[in-house]
Protein backbone atom coordinates (compact mmCIF):
# COMPACT_ATOMS: atom_id res chain seq x y z
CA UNK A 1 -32.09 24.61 -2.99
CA UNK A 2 -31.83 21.45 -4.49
CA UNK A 3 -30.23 18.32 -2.63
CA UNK A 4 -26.42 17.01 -3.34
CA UNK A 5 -25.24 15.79 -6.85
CA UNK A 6 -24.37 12.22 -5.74
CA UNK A 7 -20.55 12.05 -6.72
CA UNK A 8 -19.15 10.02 -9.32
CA UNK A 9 -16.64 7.36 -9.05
CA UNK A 10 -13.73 6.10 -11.00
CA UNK A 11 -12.01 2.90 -10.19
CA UNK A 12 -8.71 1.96 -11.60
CA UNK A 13 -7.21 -1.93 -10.92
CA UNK A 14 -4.23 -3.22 -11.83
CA UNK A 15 -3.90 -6.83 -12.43
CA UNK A 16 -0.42 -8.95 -12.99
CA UNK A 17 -0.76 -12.35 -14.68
CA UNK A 18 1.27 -15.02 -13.38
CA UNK A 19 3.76 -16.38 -15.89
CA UNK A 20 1.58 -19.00 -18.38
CA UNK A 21 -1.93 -17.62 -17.24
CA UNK A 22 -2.02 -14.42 -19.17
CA UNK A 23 -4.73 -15.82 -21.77
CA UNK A 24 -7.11 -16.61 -18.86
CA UNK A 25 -6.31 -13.71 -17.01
CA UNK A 26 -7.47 -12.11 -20.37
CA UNK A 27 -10.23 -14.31 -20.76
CA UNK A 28 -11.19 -13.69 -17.31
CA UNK A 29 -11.17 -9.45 -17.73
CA UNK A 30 -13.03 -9.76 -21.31
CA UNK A 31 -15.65 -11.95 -19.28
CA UNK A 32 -16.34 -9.04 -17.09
CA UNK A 33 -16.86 -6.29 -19.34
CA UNK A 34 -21.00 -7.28 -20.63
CA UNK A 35 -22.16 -8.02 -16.85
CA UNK A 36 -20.74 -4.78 -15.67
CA UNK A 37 -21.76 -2.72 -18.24
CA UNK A 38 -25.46 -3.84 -17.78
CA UNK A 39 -24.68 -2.87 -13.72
CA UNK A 40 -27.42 0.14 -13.06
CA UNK A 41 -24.77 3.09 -12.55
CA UNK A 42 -22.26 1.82 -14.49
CA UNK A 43 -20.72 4.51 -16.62
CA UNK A 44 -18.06 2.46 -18.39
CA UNK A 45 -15.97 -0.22 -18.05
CA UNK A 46 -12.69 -0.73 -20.19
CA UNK A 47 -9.93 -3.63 -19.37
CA UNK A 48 -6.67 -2.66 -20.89
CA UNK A 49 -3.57 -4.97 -21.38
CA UNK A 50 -0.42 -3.56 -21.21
CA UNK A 51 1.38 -3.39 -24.88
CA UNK A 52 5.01 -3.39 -23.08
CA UNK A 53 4.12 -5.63 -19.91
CA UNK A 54 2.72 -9.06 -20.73
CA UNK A 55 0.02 -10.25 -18.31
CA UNK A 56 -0.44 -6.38 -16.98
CA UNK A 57 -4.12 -5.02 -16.89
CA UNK A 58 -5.49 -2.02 -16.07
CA UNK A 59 -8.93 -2.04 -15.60
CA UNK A 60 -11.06 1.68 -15.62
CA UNK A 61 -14.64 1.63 -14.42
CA UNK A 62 -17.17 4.52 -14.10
CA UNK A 63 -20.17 4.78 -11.74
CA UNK A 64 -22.72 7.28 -11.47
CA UNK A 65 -22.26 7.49 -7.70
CA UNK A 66 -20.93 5.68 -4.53
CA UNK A 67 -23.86 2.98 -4.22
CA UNK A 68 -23.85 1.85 -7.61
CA UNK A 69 -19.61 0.94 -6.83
CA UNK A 70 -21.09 -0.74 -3.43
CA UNK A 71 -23.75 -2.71 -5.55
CA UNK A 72 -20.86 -4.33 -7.93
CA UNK A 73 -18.52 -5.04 -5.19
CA UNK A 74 -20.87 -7.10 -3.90
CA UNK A 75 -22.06 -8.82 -7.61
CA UNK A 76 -22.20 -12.70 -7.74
CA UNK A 77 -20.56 -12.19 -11.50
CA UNK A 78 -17.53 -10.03 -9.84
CA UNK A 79 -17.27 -12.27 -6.96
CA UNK A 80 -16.82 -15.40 -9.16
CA UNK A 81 -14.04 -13.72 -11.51
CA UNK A 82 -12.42 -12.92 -8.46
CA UNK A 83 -12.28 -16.42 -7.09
CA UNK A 84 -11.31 -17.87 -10.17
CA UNK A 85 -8.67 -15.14 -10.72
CA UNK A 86 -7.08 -14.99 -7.40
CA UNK A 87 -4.96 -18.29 -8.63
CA UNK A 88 -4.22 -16.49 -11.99
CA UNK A 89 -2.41 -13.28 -10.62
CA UNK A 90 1.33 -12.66 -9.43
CA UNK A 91 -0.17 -10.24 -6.76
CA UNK A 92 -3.09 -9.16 -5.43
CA UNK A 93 -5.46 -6.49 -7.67
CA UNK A 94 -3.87 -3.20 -6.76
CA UNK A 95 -7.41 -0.66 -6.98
CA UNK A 96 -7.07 3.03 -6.61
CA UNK A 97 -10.87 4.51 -6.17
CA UNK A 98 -11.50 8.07 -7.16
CA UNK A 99 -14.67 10.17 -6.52
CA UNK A 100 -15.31 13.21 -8.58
């Protein structure tokens, strides 16, 4: 018997620009999507802006398991976007996280 298939995991954020900041909010997803990608683990990443809800984002990432999620929580590139964004957003990031 071979050991466990580590379990995949999809992430799903919502972001919501504050009126006026929705080009850096933009700027600020776009930014993310070449550090990520070269992430070991990292499946996909796609930001998404909302074509009936200016300044709405939903983000959808893909890992190959649990620790490769862990590993860009804890990313110096994710932590500065999310300094720098915290002052951009109506609301907090809403994230849903989904393992397969």
């Amino acid at each position: 018997m071979t050991g466990a298939v580590p379990a995949a995991v999809t992430a799903v954020a919502r972001l919501q620009a504050l009126p006026g900041r929705e080009a850096e909010v933009r700027a600020q997803a776009l930014a993310l999507v070449a550090p990520t990608r070269a992430e070991p683990g990292n499946l996909s990443y796609r930001p998404y802006e909302d074509p009936v809800a200016p300044g709405a984002w939903v983000v959808l990432e893909e890992w190959a398991d649990e620790a490769s999620w862990q590993s860009h929580l804890a990313s110096p590139h994710l932590a500065g976007a999310l300094a720098r964004t915290a002052a951009l957003l109506a609301e907090p990031p809403v994230v849903r996280v989904f393992s397969a």
